[in-house]
N, C-alpha and C. Protein backbone atom coordinates (compact mmCIF):
# COMPACT_ATOMS: atom_id res chain seq x y z
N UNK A 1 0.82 -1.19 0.00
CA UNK A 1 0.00 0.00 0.00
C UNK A 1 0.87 1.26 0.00
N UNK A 2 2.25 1.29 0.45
CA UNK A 2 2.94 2.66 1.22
C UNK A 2 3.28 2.78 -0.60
N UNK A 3 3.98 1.48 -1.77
CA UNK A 3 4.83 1.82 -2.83
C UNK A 3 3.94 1.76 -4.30
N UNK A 4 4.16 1.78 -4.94
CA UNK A 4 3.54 1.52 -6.48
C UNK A 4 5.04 0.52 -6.97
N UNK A 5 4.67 -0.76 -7.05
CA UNK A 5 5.72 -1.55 -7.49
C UNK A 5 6.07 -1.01 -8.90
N UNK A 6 4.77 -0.62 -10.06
CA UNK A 6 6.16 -0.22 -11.26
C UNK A 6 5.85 1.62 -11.00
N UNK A 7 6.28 1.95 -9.77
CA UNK A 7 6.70 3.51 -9.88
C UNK A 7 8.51 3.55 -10.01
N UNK A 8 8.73 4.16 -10.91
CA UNK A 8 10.46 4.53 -11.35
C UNK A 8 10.94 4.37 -9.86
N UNK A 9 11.11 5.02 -9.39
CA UNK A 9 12.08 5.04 -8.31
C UNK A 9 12.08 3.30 -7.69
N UNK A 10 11.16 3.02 -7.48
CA UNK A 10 11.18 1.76 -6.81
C UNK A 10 11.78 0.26 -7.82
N UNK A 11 11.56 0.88 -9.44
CA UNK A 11 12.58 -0.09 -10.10
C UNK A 11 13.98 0.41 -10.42
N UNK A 12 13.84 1.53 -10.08
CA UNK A 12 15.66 2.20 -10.12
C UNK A 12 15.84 1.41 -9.14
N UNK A 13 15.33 1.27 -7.88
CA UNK A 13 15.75 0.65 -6.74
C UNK A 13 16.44 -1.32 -6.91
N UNK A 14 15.03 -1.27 -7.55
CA UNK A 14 15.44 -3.03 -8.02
C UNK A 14 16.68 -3.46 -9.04
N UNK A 15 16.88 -2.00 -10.24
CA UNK A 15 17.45 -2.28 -10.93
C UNK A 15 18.89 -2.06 -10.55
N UNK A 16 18.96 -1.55 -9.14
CA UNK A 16 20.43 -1.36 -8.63
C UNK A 16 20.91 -2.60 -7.87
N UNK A 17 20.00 -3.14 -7.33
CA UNK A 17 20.07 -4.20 -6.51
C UNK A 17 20.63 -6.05 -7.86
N UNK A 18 19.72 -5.29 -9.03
CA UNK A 18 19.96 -6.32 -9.77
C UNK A 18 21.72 -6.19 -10.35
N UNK A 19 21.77 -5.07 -10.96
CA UNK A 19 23.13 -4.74 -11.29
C UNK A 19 24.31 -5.07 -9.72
N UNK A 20 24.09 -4.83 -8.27
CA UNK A 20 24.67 -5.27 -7.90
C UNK A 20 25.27 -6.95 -7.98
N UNK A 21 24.12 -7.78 -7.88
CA UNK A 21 23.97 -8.86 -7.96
C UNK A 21 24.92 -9.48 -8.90
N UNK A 22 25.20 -8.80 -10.33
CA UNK A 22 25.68 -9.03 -11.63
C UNK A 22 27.00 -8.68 -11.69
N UNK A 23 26.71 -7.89 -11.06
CA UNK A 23 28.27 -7.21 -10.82
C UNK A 23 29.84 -7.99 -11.31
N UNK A 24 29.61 -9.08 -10.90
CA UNK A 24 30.84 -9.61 -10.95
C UNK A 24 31.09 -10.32 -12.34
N UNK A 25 29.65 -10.77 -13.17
CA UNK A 25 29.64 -10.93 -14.43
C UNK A 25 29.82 -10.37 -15.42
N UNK A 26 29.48 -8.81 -15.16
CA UNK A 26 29.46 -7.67 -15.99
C UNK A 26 31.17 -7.24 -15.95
N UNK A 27 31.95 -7.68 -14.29
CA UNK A 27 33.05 -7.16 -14.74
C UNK A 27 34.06 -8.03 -15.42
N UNK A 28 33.60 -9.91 -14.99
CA UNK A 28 34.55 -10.52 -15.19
C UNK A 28 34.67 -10.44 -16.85
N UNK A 29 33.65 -10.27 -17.86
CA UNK A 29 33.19 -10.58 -19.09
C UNK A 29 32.07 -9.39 -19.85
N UNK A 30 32.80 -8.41 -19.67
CA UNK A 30 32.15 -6.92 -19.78
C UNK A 30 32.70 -6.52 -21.60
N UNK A 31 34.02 -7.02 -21.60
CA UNK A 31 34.09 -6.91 -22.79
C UNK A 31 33.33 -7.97 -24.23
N UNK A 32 33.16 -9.17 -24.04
CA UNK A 32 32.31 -10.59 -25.14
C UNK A 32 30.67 -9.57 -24.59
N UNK A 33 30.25 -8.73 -23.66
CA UNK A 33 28.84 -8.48 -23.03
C UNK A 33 29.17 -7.24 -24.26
N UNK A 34 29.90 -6.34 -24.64
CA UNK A 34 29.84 -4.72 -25.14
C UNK A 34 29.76 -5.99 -26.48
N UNK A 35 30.57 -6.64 -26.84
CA UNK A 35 30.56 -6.82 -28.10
C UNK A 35 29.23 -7.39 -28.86
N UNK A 36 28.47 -8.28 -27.73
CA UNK A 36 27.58 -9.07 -28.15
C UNK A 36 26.09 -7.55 -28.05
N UNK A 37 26.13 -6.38 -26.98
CA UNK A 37 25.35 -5.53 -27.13
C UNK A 37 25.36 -4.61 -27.94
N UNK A 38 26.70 -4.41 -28.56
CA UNK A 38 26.64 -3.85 -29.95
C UNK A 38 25.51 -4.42 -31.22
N UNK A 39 25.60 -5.00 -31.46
CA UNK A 39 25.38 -5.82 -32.49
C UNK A 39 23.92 -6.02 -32.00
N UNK A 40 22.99 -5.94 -30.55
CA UNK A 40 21.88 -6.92 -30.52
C UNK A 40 20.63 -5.49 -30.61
N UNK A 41 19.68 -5.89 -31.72
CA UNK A 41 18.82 -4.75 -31.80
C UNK A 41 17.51 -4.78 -30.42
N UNK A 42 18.14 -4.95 -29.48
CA UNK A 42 17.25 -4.40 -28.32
C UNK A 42 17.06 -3.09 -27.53
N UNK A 43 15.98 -3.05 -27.12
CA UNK A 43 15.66 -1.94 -26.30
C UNK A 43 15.54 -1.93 -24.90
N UNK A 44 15.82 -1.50 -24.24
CA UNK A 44 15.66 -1.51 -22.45
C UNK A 44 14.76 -0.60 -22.25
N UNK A 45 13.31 -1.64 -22.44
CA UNK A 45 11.78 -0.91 -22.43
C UNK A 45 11.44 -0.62 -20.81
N UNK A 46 12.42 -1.20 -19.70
CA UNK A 46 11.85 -0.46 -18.29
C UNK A 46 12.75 0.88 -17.63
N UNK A 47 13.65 0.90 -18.93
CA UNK A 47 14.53 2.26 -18.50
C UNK A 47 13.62 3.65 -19.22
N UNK A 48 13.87 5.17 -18.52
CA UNK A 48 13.05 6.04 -18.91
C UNK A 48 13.56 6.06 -20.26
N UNK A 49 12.99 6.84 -21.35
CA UNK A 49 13.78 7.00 -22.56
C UNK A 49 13.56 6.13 -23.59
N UNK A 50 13.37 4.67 -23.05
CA UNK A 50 13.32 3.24 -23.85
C UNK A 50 14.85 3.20 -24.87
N UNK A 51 16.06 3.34 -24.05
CA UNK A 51 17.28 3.71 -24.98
C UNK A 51 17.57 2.07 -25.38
N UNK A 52 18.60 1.79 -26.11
CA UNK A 52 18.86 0.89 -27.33
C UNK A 52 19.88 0.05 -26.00
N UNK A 53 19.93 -1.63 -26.07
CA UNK A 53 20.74 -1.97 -25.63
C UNK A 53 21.95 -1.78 -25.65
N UNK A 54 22.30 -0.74 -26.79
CA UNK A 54 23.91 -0.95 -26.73
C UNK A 54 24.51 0.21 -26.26
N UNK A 55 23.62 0.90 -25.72
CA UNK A 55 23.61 2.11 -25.19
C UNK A 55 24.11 1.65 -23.39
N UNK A 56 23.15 1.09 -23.02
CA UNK A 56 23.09 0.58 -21.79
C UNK A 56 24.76 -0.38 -21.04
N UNK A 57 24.64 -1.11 -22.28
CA UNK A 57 26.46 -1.72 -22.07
C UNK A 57 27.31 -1.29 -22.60
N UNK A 58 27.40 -0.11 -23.25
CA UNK A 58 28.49 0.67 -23.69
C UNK A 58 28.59 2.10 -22.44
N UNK A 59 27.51 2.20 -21.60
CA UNK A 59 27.68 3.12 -20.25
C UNK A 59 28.69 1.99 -19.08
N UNK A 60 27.95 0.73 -19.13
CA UNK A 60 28.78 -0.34 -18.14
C UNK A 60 30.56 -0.53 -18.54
N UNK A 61 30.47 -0.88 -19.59
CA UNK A 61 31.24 -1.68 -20.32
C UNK A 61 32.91 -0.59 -19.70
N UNK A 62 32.04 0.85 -20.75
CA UNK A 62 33.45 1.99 -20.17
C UNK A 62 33.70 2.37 -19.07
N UNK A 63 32.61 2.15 -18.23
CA UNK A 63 33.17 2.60 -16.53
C UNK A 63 34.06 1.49 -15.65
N UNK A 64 33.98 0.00 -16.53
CA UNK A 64 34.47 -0.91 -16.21
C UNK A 64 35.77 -0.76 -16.24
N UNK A 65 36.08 -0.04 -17.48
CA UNK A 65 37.58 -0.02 -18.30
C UNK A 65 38.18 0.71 -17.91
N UNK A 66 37.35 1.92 -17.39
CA UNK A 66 38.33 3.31 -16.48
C UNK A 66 38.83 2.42 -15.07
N UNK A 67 37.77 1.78 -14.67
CA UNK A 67 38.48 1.48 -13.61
C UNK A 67 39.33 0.16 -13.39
N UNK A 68 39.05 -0.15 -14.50
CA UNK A 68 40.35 -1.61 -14.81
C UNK A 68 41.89 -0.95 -14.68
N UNK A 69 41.92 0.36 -15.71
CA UNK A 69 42.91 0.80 -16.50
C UNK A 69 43.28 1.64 -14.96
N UNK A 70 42.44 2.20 -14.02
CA UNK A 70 42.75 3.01 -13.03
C UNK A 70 43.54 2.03 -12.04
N UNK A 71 43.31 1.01 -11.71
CA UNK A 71 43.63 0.02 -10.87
C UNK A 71 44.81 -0.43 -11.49
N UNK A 72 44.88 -0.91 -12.45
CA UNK A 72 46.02 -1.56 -13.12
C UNK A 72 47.21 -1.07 -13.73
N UNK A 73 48.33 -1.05 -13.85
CA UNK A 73 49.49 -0.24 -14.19
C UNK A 73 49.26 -0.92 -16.30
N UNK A 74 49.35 -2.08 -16.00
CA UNK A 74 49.58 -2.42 -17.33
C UNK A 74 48.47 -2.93 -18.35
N UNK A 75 47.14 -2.06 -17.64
CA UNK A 75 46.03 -1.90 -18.87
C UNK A 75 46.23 -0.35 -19.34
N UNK A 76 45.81 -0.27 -20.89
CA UNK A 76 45.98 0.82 -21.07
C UNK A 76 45.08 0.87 -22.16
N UNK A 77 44.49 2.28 -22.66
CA UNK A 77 43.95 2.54 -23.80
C UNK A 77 45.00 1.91 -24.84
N UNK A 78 44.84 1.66 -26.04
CA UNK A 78 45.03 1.91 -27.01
C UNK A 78 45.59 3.34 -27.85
N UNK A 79 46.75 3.67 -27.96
CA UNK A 79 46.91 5.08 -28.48
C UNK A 79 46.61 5.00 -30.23
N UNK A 80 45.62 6.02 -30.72
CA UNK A 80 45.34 6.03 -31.77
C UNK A 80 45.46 7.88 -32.20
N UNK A 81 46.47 8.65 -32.45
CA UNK A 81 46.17 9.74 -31.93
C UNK A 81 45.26 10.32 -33.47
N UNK A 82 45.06 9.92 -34.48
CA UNK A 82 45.05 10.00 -35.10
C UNK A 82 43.22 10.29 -35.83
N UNK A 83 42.66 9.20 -34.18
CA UNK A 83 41.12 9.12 -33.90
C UNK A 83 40.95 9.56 -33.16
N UNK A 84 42.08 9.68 -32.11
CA UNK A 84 41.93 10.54 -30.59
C UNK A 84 41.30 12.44 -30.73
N UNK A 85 42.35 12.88 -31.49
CA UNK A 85 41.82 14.27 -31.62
C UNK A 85 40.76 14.29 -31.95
N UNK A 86 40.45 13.95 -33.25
CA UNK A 86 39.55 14.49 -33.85
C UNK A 86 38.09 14.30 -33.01
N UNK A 87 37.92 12.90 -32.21
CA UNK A 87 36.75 12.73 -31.72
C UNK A 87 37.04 13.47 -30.49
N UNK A 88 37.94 14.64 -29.66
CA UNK A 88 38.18 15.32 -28.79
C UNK A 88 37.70 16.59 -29.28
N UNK A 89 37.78 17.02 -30.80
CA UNK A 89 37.30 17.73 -31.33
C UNK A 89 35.82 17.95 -31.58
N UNK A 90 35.37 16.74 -31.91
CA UNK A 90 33.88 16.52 -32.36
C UNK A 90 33.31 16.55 -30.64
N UNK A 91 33.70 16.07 -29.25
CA UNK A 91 33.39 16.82 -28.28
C UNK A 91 33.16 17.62 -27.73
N UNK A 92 34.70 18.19 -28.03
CA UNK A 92 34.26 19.87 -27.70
C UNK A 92 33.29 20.84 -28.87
N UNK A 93 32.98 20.11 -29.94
CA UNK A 93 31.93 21.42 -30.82
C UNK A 93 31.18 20.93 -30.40
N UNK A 94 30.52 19.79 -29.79
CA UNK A 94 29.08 19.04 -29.70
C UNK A 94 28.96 19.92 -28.21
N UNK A 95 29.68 19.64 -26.97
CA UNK A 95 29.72 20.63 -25.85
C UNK A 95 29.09 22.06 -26.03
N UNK A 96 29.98 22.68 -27.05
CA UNK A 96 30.22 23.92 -26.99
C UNK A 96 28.32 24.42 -27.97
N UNK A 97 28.16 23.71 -29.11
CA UNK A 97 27.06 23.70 -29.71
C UNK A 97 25.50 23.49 -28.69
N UNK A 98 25.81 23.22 -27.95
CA UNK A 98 24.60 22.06 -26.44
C UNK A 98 24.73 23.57 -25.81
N UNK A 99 25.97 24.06 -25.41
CA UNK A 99 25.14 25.18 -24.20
C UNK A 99 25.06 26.71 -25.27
N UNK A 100 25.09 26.87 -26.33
CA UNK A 100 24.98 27.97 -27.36
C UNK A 100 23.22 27.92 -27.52
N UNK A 101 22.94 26.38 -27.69
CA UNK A 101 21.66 26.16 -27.77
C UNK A 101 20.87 26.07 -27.12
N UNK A 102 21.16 26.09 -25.77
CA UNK A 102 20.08 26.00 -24.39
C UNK A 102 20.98 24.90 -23.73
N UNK A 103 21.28 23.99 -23.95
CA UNK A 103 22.05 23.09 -23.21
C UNK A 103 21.40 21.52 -23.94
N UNK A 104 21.88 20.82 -22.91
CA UNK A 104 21.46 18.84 -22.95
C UNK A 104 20.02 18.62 -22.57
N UNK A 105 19.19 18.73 -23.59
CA UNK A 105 17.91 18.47 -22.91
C UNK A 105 17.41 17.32 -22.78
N UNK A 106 16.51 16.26 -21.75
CA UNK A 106 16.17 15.33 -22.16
C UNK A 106 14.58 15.64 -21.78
N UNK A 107 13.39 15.61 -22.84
CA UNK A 107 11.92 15.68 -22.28
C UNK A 107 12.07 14.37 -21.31
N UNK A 108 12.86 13.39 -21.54
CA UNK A 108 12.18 11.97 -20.75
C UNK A 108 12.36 12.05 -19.47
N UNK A 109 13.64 13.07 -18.70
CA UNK A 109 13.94 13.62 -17.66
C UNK A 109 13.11 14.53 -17.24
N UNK A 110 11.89 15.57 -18.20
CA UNK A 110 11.61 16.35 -17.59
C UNK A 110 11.93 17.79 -17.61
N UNK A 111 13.14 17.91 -18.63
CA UNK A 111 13.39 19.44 -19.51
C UNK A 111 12.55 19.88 -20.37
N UNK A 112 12.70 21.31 -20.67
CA UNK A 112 11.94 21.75 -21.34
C UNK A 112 12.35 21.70 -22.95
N UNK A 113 13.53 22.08 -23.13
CA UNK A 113 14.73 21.62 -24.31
C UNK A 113 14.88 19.93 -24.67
N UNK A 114 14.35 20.00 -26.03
CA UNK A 114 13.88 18.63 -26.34
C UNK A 114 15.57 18.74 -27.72
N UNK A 115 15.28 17.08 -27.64
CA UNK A 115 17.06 17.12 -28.54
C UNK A 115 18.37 16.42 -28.08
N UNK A 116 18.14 15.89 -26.83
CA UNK A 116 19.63 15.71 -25.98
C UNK A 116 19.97 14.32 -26.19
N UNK A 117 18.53 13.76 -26.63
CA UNK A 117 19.05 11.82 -27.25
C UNK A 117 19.98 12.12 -28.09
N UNK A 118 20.00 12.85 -28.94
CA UNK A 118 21.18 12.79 -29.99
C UNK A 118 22.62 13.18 -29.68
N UNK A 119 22.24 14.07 -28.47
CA UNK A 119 24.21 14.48 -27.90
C UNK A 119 24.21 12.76 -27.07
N UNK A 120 23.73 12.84 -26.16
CA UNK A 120 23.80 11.44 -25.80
C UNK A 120 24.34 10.15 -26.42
N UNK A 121 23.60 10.16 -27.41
CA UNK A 121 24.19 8.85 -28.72
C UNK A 121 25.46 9.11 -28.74
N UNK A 122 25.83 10.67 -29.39
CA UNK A 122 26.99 11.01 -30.06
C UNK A 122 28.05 10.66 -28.81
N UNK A 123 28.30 11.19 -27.70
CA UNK A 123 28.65 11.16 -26.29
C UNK A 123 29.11 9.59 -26.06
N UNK A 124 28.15 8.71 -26.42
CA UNK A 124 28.47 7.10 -26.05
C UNK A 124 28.86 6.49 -27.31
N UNK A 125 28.93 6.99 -28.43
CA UNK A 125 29.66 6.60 -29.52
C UNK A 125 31.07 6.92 -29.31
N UNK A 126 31.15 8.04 -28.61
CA UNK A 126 33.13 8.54 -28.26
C UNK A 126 33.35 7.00 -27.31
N UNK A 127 32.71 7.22 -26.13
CA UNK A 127 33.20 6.12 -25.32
C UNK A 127 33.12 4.43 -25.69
N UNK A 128 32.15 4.30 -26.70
CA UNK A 128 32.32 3.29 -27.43
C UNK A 128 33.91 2.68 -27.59
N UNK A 129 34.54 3.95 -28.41
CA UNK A 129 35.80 3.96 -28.88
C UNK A 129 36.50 3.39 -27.96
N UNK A 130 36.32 3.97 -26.95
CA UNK A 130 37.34 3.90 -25.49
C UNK A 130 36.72 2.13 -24.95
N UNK A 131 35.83 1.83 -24.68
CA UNK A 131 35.51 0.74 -24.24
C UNK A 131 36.30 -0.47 -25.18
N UNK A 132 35.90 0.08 -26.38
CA UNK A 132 36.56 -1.37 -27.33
C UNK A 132 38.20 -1.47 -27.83
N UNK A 133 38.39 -0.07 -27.39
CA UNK A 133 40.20 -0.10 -27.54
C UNK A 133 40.69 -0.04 -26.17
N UNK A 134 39.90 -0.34 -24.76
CA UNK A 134 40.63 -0.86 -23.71
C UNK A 134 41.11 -2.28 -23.76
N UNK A 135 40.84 -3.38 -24.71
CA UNK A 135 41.72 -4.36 -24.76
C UNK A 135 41.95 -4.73 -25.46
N UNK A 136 43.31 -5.28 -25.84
CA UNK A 136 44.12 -5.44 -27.26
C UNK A 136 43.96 -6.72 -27.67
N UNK A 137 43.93 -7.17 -28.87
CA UNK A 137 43.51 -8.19 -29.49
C UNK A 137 44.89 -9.18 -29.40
N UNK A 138 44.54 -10.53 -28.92
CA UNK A 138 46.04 -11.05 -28.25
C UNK A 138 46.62 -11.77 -29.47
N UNK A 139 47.81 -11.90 -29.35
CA UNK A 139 49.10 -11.73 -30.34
C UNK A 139 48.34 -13.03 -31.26
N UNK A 140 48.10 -14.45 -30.68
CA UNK A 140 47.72 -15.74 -31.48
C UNK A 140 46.11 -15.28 -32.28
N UNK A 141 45.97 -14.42 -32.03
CA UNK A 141 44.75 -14.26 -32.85
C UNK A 141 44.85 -13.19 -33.51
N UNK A 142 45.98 -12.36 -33.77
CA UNK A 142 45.80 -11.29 -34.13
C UNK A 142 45.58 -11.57 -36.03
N UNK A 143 46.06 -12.61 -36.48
CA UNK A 143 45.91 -13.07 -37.91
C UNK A 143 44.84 -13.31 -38.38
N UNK A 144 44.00 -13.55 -36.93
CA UNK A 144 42.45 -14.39 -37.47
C UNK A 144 41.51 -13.46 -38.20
């Protein structure tokens, strides 16, 4: 009587409890999880927004990798400087373009500025980069 079982907050609640739970799957095997959510045309219909699965494990996937790469001396990005700028570039105009225009809006949050799915996309397409060039393709397979 006190909750509304599907009121948001109370499945943010579940859905933290579930991600805890997972936790250790998502980190042991986070990278075969980004690769296989790339590729899978689903939607995560109980998140606000209804955003694309590969959206969802490409947010996991890179926070995994910062903190792999933070913890670890001998994980490292990938140096590509070549992709590096330019998508540092396409950041900062997408940044700089977002608050010229009113800013990051999301209606699904509750702004008034409608438009911000698309910085968003663009935003997790950079970290894409970063998620899938945190680990290097190992030497016996590199022919395959």
């Amino acid at each position: 009587m006190l909750t509304n079982p599907m009121d948001y907050s109370t499945l943010g609640f579940l859905g933290l409890i579930v991600a805890l739970v997972f936790s250790p799957i998502f980190i042991k095997w986070h990278y075969p999880i980004l690769v296989f959510g790339l590729g899978c045309p689903m939607y995560v219909f109980f998140l606000k927004g209804n955003p694309p699965l590969w959206q969802v494990v490409v947010i996991i996937s890179f926070g995994i990798a910062i903190v792999e790469r933070t913890l670890s001396s001998d994980r490292r990005f990938i140096r590509v400087p070549c992709i590096t700028w330019p998508l540092l570039f396409i950041f900062a105009m997408a940044v700089l373009t977002s608050q010229l225009t009113g800013g990051i809006g999301l209606n699904t949050l509750g702004s008034q500025v409608a438009g911000g799915k698309k910085y968003i996309t663009l935003f997790l397409g950079m970290a894409m980069f970063y998620a899938l060039t945190s680990r290097a393709i190992p030497k016996e397979k590199r022919n395959f």
